[in-house]
Protein backbone atom coordinates (compact mmCIF):
# COMPACT_ATOMS: atom_id res chain seq x y z
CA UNK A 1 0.00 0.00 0.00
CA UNK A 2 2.90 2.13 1.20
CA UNK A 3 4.23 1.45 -2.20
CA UNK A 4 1.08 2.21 -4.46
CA UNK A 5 0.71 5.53 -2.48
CA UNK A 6 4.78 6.56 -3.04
CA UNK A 7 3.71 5.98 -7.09
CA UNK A 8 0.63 7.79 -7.37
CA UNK A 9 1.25 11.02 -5.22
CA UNK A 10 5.32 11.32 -4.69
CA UNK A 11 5.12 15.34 -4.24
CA UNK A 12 2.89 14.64 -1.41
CA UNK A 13 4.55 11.88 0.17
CA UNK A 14 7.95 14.34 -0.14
CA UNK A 15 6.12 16.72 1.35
CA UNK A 16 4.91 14.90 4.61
CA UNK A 17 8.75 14.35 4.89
CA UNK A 18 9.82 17.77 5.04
CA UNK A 19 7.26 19.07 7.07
CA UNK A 20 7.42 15.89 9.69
CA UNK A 21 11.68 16.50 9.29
CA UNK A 22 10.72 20.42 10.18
CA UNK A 23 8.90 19.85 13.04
CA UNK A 24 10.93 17.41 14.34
CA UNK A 25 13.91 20.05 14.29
CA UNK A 26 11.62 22.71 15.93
CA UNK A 27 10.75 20.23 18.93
CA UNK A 28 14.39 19.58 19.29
CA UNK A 29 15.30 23.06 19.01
CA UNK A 30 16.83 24.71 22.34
CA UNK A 31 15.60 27.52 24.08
CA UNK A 32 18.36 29.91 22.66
CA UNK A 33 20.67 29.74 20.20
CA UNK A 34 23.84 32.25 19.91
CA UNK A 35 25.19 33.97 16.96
CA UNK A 36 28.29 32.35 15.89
CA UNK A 37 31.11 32.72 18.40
CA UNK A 38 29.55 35.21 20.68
CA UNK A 39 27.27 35.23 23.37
CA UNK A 40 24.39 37.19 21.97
CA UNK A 41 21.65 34.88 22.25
CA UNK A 42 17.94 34.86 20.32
CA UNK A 43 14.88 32.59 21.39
CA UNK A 44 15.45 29.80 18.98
CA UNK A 45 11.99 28.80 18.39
CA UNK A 46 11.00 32.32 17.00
CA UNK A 47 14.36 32.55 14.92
CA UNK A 48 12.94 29.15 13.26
CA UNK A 49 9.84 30.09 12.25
CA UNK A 50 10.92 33.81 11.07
CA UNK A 51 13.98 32.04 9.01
CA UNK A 52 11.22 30.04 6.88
CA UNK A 53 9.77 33.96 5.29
CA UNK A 54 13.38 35.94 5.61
CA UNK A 55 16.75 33.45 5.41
CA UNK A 56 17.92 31.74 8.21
CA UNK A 57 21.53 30.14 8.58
CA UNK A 58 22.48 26.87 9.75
CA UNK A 59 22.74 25.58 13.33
CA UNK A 60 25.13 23.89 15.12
CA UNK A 61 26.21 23.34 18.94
CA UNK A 62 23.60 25.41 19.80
CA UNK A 63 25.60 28.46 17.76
CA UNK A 64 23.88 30.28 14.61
CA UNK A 65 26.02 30.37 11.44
CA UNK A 66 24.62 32.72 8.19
CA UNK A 67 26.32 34.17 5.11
CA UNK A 68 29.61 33.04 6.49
CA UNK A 69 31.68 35.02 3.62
CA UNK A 70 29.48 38.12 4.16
CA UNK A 71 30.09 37.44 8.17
CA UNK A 72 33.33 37.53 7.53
CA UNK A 73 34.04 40.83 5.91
CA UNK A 74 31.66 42.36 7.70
CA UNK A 75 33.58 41.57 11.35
CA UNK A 76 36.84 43.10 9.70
CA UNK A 77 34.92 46.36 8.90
CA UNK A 78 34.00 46.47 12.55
CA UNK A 79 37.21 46.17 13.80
CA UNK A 80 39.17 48.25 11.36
CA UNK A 81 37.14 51.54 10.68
CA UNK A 82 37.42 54.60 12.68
CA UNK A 83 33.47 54.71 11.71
CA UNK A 84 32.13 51.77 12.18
CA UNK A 85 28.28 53.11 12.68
CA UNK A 86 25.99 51.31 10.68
CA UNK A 87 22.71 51.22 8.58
CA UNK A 88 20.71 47.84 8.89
CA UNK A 89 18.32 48.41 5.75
CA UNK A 90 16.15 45.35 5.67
CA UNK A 91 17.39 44.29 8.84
CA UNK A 92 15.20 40.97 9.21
CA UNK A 93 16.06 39.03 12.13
CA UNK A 94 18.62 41.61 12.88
CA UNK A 95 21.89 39.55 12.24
CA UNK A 96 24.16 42.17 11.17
CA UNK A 97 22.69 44.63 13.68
CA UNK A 98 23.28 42.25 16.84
CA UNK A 99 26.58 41.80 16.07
CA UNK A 100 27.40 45.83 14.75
CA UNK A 101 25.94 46.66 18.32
CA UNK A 102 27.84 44.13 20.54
CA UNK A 103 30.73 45.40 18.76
CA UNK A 104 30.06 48.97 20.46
CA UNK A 105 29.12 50.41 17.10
CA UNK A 106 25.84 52.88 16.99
CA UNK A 107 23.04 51.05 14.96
CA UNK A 108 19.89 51.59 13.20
CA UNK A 109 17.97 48.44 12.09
CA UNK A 110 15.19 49.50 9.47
CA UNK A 111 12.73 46.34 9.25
CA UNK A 112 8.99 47.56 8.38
CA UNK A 113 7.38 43.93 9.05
CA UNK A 114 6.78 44.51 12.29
CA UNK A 115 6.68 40.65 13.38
CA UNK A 116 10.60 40.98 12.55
CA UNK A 117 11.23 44.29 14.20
CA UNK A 118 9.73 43.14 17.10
CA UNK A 119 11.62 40.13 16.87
CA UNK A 120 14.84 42.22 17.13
CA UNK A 121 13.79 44.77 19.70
CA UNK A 122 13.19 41.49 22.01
CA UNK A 123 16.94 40.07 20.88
CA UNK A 124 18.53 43.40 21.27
CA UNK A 125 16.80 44.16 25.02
CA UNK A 126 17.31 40.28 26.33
CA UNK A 127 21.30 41.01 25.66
CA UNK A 128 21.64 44.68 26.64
CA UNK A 129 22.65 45.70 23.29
CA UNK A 130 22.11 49.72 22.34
CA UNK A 131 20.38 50.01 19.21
CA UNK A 132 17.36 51.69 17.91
CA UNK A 133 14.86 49.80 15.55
CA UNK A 134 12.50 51.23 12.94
CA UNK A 135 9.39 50.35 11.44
CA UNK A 136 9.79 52.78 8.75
CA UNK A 137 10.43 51.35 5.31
CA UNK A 138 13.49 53.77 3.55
CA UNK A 139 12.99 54.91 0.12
CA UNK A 140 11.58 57.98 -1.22
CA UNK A 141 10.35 60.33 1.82
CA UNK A 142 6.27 60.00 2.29
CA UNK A 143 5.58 57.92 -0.32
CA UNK A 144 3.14 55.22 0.99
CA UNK A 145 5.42 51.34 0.84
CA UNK A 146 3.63 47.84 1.44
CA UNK A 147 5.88 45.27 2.93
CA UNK A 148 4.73 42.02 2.77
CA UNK A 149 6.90 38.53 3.57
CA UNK A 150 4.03 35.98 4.29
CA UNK A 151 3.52 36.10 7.97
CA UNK A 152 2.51 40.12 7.62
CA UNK A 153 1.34 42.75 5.06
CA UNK A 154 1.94 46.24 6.41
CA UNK A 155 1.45 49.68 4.41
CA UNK A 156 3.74 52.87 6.26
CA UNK A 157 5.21 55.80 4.97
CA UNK A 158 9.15 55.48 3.74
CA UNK A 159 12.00 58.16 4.67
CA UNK A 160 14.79 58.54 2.70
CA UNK A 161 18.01 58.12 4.13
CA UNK A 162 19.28 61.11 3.24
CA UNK A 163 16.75 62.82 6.00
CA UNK A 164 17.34 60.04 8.49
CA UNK A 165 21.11 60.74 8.56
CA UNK A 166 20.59 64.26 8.78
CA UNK A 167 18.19 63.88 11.76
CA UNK A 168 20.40 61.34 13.22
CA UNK A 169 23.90 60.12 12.59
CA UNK A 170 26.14 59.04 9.33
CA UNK A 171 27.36 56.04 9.87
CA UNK A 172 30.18 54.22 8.43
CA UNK A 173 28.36 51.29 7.01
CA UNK A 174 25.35 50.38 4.95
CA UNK A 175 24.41 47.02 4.64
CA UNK A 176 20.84 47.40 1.99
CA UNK A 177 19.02 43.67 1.50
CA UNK A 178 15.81 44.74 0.60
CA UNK A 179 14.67 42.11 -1.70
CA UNK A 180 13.39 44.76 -4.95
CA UNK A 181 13.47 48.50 -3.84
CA UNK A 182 17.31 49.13 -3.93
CA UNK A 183 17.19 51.53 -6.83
CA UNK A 184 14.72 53.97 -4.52
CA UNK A 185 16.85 53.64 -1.42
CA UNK A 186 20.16 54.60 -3.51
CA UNK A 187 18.75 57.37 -5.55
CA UNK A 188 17.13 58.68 -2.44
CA UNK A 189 20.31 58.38 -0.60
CA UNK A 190 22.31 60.16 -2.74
CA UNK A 191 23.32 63.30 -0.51
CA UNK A 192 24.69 60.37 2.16
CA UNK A 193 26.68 58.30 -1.11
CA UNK A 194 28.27 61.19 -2.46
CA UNK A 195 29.44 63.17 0.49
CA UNK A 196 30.53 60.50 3.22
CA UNK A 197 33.08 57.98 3.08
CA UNK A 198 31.27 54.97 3.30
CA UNK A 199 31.30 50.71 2.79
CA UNK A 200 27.98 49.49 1.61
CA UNK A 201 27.04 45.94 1.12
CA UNK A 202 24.28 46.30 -1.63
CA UNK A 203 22.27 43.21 -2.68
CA UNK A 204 22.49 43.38 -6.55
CA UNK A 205 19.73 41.64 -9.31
CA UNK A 206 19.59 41.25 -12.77
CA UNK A 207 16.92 44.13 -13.05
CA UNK A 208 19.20 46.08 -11.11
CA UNK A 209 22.65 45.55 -12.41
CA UNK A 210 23.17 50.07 -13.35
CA UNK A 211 23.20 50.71 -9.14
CA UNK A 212 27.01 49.27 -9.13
CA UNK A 213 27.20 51.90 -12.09
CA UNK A 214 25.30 54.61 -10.04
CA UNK A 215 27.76 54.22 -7.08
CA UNK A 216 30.82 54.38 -8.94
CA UNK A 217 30.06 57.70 -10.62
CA UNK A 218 29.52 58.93 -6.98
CA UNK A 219 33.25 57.77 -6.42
CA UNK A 220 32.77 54.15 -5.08
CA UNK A 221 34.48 51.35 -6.39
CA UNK A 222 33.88 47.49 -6.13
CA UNK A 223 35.84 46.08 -3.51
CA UNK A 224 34.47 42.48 -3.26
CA UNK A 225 31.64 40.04 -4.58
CA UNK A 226 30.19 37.96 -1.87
CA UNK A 227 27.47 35.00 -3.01
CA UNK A 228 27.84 35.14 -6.51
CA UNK A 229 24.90 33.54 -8.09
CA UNK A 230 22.89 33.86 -11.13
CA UNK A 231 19.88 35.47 -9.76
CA UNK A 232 21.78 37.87 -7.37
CA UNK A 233 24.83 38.84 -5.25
CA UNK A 234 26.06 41.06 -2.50
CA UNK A 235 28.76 43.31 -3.64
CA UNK A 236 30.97 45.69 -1.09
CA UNK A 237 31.09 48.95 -2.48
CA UNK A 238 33.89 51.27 -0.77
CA UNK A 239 34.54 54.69 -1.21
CA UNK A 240 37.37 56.82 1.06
């Protein structure tokens, strides 16, 4: 029987795998998990089921391990640049921004699904980590942005971050992952791009291939190619 049913519906029998394999891994989950090396903790439970809309990372020994390339360069920033304040645009689960703050650096996390922000408020608070988190999409300033992942559809008002840098601080690095709406965030950014020395790890597509282009002409140059793939890649732009 076992047999006839494997022949006549095999996407649904591979289905019942995953899922049953899933859930299995979430009951065996423990209560935290820690990011890499550190001891910044996050409830694991809640990092599972966000990871399944927004990228997760691997686990093992209880430690959290994600874009390990992209990791990597990023850590050397933080410990080599006089300005090491940073931009978290599409900030998720908060990743980069837990480990920019635990590094002392001064951080804004922009994440309008508010499931997620609220997922990283609760991270940064439960290890006494200073950084401020924002619901507000970034893009062109008032114009009326719908985020939606799967677990939440949410409509706000974007700021650019040319006005958000004015109002509050330049930082030193830019990390932009916004799955679609780079080309709004850089052309509405451009006061920040062209006068500040800055490294920016921008998310590039096929659709949006003339931003690299954009940057350079505002003096940036390509400095490295992280997760080179046919649909997309994160490039490190860096300008002194």
């Amino acid at each position: 029987m076992k047999k006839v049913i494997k022949q006549l519906f095999p996407r649904a029998v591979a289905l019942y795998h995953k899922i049953n394999k899933t859930l299995k891994a979430f009951m065996e989950l423990p209560p935290y998990i820690y990011i890499e090396e550190t001891n910044i903790k996050i409830p694991a439970r809640n990092w599972m089921v966000y990871a399944i809309y927004s990228g997760g990372g691997n686990i093992a020994d209880k430690k959290l391990y994600y874009e390990k390339e992209l990791t990597s360069e990023f850590k050397k920033l933080l410990s080599s640049k006089k300005n090491k304040d940073f931009f978290d645009v599409g900030a998720g689960m908060g990743y980069y921004s837990f480990i920019a703050a635990a590094s002392g650096a001064r951080v804004a996390a922009f994440e309008p699904v508010d499931a997620l922000a609220n997922f990283v408020r609760r991270g940064a608070k439960m290890n006494g980590l200073k950084m401020s988190v924002f619901n507000d999409p970034i893009g062109e300033d008032g114009k009326i942005v719908t985020a939606d992942i799967g677990i939440q559809k949410t409509t706000k008002k974007s700021i650019s971050l040319d006005a958000f840098a004015k109002n509050h601080f330049v930082p030193g690095i830019i990390k932009i992952d916004v799955d679609g709406n780079e080309k709004e965030i850089i052309e509405n950014g451009e006061g920040l791009f062209k006068n500040h020395p800055l490294d920016v790890f921008l998310e590039i597509r096929k659709e949006t291939q003339n931003l690299a282009g954009t940057l350079k002409r505002w003096g940036f140059f390509e400095k490295m190619r992280l997760g080179d793939s046919s649909d997309s890649m994160m490039i490190l732009f860096s300008k002194k």
